[in-house]
PDB file of N, CA and C in Angstrom:
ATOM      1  N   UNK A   1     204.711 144.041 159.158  1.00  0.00           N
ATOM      2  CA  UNK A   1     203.305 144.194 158.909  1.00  0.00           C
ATOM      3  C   UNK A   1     203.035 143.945 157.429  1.00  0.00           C
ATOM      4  N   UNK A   2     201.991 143.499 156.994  1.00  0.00           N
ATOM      5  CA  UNK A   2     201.405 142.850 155.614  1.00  0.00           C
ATOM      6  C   UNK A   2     200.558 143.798 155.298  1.00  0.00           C
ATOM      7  N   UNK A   3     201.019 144.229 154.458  1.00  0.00           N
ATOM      8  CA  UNK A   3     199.886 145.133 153.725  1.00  0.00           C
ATOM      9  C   UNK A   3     198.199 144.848 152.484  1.00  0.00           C
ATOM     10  N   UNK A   4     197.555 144.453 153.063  1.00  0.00           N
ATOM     11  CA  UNK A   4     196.405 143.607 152.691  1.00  0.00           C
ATOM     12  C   UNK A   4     195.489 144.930 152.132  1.00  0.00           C
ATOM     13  N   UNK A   5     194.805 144.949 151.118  1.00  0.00           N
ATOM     14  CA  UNK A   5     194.344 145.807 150.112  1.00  0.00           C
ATOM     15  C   UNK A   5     193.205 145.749 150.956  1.00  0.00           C
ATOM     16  N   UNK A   6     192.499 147.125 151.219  1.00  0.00           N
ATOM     17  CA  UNK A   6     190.931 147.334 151.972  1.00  0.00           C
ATOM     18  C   UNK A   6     190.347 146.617 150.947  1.00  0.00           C
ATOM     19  N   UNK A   7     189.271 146.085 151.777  1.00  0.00           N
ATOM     20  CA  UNK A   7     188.244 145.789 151.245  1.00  0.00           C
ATOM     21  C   UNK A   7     186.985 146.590 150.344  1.00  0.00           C
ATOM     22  N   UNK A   8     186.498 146.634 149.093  1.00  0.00           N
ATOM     23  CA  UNK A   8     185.284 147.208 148.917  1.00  0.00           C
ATOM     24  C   UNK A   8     184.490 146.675 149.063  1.00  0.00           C
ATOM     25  N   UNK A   9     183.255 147.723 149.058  1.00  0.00           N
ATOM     26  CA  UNK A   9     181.959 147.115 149.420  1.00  0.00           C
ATOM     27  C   UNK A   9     181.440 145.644 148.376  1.00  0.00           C
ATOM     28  N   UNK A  10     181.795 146.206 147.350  1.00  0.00           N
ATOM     29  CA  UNK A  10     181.537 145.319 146.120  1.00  0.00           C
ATOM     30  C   UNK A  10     182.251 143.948 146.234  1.00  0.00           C
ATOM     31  N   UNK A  11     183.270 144.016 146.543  1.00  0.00           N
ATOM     32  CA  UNK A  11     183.806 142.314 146.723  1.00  0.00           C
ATOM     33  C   UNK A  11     183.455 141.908 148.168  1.00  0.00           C
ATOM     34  N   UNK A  12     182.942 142.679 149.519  1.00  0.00           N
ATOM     35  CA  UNK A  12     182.762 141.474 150.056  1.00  0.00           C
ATOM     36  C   UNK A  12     181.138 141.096 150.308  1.00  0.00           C
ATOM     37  N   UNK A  13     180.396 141.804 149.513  1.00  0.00           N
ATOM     38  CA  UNK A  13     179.164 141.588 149.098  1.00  0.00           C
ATOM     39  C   UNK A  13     179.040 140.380 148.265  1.00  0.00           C
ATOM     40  N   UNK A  14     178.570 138.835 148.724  1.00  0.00           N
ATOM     41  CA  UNK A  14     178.258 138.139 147.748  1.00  0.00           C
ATOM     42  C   UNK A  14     177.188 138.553 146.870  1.00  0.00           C
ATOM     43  N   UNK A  15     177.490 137.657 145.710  1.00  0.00           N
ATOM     44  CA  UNK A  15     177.076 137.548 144.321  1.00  0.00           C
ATOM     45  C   UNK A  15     175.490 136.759 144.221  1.00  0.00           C
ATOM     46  N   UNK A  16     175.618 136.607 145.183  1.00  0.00           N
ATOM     47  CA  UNK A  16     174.275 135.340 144.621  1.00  0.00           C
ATOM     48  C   UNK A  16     173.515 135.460 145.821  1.00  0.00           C
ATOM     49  N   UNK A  17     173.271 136.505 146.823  1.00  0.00           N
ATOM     50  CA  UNK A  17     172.371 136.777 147.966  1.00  0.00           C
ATOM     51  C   UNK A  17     171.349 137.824 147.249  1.00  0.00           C
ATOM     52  N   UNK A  18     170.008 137.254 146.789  1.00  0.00           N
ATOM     53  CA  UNK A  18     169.431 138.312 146.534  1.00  0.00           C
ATOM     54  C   UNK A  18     167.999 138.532 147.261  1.00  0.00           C
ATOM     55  N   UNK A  19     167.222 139.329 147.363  1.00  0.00           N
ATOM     56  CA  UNK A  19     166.120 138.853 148.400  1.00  0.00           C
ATOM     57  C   UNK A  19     165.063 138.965 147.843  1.00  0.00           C
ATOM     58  N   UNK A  20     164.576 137.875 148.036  1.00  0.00           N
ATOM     59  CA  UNK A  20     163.141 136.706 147.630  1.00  0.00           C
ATOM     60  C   UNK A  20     162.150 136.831 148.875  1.00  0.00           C
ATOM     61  N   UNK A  21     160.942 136.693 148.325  1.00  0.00           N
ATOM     62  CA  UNK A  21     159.607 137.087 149.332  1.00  0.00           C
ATOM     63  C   UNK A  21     159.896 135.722 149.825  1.00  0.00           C
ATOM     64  N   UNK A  22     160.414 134.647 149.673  1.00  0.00           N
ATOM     65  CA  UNK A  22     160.893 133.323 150.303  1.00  0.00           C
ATOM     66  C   UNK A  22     161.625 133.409 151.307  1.00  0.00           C
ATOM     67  N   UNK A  23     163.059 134.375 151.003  1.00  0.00           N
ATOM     68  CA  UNK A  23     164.069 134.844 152.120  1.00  0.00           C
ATOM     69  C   UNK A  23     163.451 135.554 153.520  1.00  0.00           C
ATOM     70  N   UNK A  24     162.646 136.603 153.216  1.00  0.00           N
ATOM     71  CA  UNK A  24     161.800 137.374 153.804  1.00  0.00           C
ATOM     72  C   UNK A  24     161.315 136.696 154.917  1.00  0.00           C
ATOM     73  N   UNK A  25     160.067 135.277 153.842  1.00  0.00           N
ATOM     74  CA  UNK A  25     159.700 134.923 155.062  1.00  0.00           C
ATOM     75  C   UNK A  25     159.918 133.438 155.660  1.00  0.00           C
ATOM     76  N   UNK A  26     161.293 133.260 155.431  1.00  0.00           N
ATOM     77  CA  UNK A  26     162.011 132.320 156.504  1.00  0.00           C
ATOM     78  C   UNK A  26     162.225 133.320 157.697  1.00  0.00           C
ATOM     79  N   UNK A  27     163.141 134.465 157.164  1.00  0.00           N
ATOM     80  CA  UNK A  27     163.397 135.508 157.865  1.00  0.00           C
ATOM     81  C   UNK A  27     162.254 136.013 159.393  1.00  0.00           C
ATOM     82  N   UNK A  28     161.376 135.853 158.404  1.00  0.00           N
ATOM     83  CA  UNK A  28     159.865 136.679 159.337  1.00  0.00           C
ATOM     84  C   UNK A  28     159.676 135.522 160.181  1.00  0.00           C
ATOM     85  N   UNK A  29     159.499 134.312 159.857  1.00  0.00           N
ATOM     86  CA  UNK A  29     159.453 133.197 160.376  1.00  0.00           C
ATOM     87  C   UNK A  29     160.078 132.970 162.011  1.00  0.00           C
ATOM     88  N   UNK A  30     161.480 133.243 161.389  1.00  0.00           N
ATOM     89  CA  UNK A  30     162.421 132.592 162.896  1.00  0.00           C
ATOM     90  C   UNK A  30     162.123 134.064 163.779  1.00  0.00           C
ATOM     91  N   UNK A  31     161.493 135.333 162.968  1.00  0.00           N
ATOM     92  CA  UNK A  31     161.861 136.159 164.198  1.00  0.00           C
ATOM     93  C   UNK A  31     160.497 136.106 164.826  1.00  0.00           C
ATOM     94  N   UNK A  32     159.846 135.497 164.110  1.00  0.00           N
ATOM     95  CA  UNK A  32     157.806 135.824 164.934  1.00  0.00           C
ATOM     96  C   UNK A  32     158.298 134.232 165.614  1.00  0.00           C
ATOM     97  N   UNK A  33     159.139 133.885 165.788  1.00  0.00           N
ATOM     98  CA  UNK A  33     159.350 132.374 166.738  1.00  0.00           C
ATOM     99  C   UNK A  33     159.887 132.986 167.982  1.00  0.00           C
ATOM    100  N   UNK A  34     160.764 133.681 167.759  1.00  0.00           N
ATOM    101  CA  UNK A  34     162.220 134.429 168.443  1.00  0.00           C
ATOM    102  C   UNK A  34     160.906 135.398 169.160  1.00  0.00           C
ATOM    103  N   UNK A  35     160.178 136.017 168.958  1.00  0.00           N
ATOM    104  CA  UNK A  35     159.360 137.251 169.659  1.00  0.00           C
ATOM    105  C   UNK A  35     158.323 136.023 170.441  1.00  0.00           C
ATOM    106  N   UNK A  36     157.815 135.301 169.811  1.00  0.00           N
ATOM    107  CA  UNK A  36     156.792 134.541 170.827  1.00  0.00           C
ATOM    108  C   UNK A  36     157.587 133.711 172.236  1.00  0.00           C
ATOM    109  N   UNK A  37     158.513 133.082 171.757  1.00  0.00           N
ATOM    110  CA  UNK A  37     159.420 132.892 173.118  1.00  0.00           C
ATOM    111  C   UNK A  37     159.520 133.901 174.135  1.00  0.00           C
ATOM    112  N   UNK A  38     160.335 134.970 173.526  1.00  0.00           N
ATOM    113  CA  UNK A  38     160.771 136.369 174.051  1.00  0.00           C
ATOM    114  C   UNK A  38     159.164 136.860 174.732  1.00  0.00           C
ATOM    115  N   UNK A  39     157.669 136.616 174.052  1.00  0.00           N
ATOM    116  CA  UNK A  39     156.746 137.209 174.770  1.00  0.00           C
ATOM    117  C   UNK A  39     156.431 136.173 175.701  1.00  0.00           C
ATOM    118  N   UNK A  40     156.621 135.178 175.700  1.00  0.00           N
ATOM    119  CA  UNK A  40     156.157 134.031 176.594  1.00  0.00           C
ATOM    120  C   UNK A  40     157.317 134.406 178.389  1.00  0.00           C
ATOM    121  N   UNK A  41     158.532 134.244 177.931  1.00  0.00           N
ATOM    122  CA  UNK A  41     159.119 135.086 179.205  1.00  0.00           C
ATOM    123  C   UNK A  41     158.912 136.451 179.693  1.00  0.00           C
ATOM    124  N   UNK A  42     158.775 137.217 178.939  1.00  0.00           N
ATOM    125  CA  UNK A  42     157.682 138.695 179.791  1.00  0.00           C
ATOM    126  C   UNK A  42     157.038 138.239 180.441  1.00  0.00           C
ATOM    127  N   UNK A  43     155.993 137.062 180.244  1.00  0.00           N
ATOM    128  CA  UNK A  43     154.740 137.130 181.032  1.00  0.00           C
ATOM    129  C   UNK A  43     154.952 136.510 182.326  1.00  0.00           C
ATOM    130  N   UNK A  44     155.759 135.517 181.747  1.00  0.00           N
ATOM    131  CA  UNK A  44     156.631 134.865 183.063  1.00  0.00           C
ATOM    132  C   UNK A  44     156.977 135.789 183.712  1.00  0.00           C
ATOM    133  N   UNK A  45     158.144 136.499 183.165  1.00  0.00           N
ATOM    134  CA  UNK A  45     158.714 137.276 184.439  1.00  0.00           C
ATOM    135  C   UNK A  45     157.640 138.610 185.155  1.00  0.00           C
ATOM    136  N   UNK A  46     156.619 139.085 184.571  1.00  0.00           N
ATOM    137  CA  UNK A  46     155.629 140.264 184.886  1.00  0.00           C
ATOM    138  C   UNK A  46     154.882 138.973 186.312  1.00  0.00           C
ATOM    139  N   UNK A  47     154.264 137.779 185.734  1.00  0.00           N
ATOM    140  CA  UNK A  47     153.689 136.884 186.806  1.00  0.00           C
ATOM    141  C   UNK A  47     154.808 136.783 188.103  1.00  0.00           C
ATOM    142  N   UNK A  48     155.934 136.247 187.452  1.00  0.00           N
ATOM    143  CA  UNK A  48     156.843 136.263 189.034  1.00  0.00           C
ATOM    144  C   UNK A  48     157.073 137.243 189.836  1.00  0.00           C
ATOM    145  N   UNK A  49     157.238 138.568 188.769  1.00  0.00           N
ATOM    146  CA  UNK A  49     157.401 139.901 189.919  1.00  0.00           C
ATOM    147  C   UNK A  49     155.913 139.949 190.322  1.00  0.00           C
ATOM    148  N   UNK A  50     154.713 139.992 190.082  1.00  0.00           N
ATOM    149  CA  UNK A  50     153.627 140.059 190.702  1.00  0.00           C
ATOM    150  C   UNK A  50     153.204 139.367 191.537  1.00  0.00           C
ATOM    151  N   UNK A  51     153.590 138.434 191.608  1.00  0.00           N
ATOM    152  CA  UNK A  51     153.281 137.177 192.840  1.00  0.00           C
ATOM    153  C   UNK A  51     154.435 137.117 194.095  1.00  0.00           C
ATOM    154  N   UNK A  52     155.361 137.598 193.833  1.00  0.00           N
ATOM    155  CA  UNK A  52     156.822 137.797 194.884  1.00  0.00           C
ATOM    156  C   UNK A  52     156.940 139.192 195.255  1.00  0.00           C
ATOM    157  N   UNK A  53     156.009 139.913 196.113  1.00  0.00           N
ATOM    158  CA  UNK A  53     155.986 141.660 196.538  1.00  0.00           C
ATOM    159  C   UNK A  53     157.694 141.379 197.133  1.00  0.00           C
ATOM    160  N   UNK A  54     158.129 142.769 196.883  1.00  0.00           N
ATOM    161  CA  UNK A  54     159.195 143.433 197.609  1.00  0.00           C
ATOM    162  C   UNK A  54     158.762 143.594 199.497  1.00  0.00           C
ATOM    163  N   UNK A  55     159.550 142.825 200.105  1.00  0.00           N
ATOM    164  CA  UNK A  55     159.742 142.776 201.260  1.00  0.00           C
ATOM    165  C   UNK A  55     160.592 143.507 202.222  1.00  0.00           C
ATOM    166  N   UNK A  56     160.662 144.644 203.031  1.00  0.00           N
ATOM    167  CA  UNK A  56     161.806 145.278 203.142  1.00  0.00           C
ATOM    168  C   UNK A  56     160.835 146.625 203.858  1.00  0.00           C
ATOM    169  N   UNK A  57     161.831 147.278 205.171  1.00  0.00           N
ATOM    170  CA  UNK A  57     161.573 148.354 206.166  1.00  0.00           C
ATOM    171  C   UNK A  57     162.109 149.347 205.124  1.00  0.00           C
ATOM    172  N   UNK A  58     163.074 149.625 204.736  1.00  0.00           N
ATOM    173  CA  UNK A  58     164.193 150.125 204.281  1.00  0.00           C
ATOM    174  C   UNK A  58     163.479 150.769 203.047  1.00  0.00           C
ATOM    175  N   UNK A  59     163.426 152.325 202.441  1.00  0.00           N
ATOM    176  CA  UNK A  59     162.769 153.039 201.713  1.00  0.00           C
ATOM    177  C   UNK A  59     164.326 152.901 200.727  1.00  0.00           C
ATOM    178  N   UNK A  60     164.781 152.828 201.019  1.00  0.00           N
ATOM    179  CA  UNK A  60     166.748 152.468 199.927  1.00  0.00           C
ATOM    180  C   UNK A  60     165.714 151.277 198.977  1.00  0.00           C
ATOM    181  N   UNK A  61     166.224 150.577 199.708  1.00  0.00           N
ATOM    182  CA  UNK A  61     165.716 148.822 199.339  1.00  0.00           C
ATOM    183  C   UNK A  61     164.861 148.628 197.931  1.00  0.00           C
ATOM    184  N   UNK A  62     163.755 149.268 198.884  1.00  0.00           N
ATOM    185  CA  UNK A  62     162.671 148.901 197.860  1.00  0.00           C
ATOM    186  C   UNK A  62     162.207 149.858 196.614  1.00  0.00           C
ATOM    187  N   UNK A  63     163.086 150.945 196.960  1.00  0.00           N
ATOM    188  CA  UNK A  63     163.675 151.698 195.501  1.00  0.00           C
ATOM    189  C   UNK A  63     164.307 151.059 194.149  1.00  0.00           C
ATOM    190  N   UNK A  64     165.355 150.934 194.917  1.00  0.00           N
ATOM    191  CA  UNK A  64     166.340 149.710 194.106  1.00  0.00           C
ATOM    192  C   UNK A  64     165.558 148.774 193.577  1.00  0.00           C
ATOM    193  N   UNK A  65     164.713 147.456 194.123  1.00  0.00           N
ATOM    194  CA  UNK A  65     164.230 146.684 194.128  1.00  0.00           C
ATOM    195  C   UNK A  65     163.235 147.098 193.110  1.00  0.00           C
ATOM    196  N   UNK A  66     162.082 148.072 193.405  1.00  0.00           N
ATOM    197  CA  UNK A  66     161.778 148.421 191.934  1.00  0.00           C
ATOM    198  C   UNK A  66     162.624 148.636 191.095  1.00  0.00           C
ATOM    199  N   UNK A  67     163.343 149.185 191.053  1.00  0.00           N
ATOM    200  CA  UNK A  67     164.097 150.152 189.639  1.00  0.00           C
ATOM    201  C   UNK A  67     164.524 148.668 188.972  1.00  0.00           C
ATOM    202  N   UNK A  68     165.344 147.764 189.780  1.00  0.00           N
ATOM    203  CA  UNK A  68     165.267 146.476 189.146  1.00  0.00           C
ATOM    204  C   UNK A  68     164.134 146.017 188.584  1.00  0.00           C
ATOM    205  N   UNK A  69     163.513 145.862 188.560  1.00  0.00           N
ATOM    206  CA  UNK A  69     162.191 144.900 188.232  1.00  0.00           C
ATOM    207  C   UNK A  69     161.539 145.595 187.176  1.00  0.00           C
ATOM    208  N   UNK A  70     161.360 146.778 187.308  1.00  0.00           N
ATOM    209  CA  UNK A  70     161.193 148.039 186.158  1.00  0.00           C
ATOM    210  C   UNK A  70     162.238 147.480 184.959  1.00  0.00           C
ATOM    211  N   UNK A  71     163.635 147.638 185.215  1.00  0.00           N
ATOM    212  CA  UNK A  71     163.940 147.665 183.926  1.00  0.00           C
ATOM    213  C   UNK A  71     164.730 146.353 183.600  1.00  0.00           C
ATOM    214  N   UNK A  72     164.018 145.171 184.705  1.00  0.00           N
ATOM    215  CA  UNK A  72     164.284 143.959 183.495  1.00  0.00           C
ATOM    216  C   UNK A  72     162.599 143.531 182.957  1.00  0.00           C
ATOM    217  N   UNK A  73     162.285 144.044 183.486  1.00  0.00           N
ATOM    218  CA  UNK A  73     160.547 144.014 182.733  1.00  0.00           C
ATOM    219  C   UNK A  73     160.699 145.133 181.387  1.00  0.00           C
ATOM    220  N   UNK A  74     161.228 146.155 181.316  1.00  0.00           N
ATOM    221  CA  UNK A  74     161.308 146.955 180.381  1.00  0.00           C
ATOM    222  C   UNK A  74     162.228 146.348 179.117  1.00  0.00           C
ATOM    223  N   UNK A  75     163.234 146.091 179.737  1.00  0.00           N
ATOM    224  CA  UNK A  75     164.009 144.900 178.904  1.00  0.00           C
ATOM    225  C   UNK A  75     163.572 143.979 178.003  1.00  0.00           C
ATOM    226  N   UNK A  76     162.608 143.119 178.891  1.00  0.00           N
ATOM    227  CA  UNK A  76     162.014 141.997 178.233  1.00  0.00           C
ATOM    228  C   UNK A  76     160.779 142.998 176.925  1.00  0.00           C
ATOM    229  N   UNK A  77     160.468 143.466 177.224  1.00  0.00           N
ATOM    230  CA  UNK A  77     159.070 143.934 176.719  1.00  0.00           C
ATOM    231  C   UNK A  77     159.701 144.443 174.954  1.00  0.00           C
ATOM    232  N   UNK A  78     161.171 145.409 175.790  1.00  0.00           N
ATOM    233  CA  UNK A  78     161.857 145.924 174.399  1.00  0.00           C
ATOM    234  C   UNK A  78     162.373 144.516 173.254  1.00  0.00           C
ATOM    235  N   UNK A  79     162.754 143.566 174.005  1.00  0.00           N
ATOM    236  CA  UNK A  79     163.210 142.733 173.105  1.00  0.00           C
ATOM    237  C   UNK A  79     162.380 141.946 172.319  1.00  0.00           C
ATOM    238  N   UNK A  80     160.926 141.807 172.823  1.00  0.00           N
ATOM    239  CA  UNK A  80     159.722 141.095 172.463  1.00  0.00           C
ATOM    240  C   UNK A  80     159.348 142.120 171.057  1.00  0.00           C
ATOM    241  N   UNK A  81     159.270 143.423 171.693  1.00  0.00           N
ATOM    242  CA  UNK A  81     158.710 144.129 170.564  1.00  0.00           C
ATOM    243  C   UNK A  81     159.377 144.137 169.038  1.00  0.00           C
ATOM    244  N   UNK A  82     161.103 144.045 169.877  1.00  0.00           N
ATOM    245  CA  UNK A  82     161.497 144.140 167.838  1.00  0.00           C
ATOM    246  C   UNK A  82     161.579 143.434 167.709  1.00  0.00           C
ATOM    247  N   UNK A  83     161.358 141.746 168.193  1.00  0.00           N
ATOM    248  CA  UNK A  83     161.588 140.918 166.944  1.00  0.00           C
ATOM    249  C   UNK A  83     160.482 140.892 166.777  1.00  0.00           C
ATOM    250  N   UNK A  84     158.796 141.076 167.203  1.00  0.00           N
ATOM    251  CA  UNK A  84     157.648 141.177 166.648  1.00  0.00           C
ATOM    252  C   UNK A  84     158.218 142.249 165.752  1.00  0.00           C
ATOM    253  N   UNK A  85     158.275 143.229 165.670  1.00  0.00           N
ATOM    254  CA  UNK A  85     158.522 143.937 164.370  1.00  0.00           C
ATOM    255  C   UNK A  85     159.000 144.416 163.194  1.00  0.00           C
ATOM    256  N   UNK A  86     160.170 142.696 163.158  1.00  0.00           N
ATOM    257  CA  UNK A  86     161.167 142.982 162.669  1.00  0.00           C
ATOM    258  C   UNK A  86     160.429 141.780 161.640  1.00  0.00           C
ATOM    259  N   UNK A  87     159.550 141.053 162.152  1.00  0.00           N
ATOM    260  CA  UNK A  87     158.841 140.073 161.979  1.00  0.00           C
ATOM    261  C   UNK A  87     157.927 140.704 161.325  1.00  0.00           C
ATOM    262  N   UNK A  88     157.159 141.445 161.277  1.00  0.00           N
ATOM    263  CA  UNK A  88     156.267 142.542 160.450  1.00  0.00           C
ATOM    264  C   UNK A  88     156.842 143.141 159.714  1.00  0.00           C
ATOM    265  N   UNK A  89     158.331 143.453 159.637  1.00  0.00           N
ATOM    266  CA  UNK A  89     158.495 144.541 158.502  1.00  0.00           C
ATOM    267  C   UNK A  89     158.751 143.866 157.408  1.00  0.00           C
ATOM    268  N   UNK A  90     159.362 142.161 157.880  1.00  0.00           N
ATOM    269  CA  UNK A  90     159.870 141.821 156.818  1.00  0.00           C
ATOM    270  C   UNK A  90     158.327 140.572 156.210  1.00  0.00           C
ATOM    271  N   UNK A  91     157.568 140.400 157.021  1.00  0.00           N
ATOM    272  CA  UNK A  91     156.121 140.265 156.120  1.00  0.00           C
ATOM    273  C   UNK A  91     155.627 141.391 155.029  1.00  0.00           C
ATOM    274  N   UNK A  92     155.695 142.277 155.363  1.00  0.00           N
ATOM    275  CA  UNK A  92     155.537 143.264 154.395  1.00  0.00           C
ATOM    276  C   UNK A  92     156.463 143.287 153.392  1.00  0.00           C
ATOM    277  N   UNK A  93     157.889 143.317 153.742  1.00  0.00           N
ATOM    278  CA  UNK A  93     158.242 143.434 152.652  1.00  0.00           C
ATOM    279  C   UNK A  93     158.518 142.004 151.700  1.00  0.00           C
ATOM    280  N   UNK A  94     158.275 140.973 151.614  1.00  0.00           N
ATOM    281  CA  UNK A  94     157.664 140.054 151.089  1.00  0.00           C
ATOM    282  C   UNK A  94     156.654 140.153 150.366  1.00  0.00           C
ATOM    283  N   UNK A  95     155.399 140.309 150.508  1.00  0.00           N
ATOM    284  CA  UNK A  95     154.429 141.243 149.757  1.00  0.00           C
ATOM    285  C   UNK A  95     154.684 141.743 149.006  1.00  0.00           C
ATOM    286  N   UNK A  96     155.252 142.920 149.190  1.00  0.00           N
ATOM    287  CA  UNK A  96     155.794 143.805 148.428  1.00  0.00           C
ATOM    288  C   UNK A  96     156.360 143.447 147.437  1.00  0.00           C
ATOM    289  N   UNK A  97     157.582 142.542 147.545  1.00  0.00           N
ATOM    290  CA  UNK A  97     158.430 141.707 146.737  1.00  0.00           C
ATOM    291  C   UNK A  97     157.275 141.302 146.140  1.00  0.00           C
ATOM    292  N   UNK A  98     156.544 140.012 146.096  1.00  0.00           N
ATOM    293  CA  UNK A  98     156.138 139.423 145.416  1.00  0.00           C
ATOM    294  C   UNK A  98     154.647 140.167 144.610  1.00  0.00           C
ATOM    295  N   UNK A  99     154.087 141.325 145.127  1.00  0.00           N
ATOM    296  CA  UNK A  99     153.610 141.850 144.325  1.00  0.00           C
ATOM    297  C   UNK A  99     154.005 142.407 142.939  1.00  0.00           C
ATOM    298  N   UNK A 100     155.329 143.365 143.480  1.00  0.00           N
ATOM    299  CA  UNK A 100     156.387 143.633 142.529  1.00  0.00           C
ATOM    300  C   UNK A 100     156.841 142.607 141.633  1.00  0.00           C
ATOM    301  N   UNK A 101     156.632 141.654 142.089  1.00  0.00           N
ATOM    302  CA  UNK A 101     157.174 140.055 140.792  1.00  0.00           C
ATOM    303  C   UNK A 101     156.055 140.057 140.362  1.00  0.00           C
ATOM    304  N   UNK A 102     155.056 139.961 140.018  1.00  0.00           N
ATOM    305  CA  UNK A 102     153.400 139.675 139.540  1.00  0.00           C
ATOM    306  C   UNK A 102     153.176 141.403 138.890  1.00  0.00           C
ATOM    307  N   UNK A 103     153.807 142.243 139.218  1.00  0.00           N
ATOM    308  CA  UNK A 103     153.575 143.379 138.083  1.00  0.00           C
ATOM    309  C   UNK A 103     154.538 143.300 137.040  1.00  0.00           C
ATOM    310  N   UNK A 104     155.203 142.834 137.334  1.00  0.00           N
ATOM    311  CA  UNK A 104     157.395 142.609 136.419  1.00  0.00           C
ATOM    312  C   UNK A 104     156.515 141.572 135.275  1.00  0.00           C
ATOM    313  N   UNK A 105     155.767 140.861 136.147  1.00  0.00           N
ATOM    314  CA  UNK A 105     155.156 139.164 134.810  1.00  0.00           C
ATOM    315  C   UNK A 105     154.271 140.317 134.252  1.00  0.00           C
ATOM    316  N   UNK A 106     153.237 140.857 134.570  1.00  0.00           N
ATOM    317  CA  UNK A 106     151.968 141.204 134.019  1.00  0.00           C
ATOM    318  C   UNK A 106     152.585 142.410 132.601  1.00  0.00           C
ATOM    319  N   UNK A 107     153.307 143.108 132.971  1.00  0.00           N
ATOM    320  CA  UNK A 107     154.294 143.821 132.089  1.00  0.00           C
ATOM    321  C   UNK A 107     154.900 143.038 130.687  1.00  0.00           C
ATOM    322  N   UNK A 108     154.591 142.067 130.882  1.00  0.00           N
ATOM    323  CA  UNK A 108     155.772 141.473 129.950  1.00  0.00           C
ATOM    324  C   UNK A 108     154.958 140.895 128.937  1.00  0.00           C
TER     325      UNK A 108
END
């Protein structure tokens, strides 16, 4: 066995990643892309389960059959929401950033 020195936080943190209201909103960018896809299949899939009723004698069945449909609709809805909001947090914090750069100039 090779004995390889742990890592610190400090070396495997690059040097030259720093975050820019630019980074932000490439960032915000691909995820408000990533959430509009992601909301465009919710609706899809909410339209397909609404137009295709559960068919079935069987009180088992159509338990199941909801509980499915429940939680890949719940699914979809969760995954839509954070990248919408992951997409908002990092609009804001862009702003933020670049307000903070325009008080750093006005200071000087």
């Amino acid at each position: 066995m090779t004995n390889s020195p742990t890592p610190t936080p400090e070396r495997d943190r690059p040097q030259n990643k720093k975050v820019t209201p630019l980074r932000c909103l490439i960032g915000s960018t691909i995820s408000g892309s990533l959430a509009f896809g992601f909301y465009s299949l919710t609706l899809s899939i909410f339209q397909s389960f609404a137009t295709k009723p559960l068919i079935s004698d069987n009180s088992l069945v159509l338990r199941i059959g909801s509980l499915v449909r429940t939680l890949v609709m719940g699914i979809a809805s969760l995954v839509t929401f954070i990248f919408s909001f992951v997409a908002f947090g990092l609009t804001l914090l862009a702003i933020q950033l670049f307000l903070k750069r325009l008080s750093s100039i006005e200071e000087e």
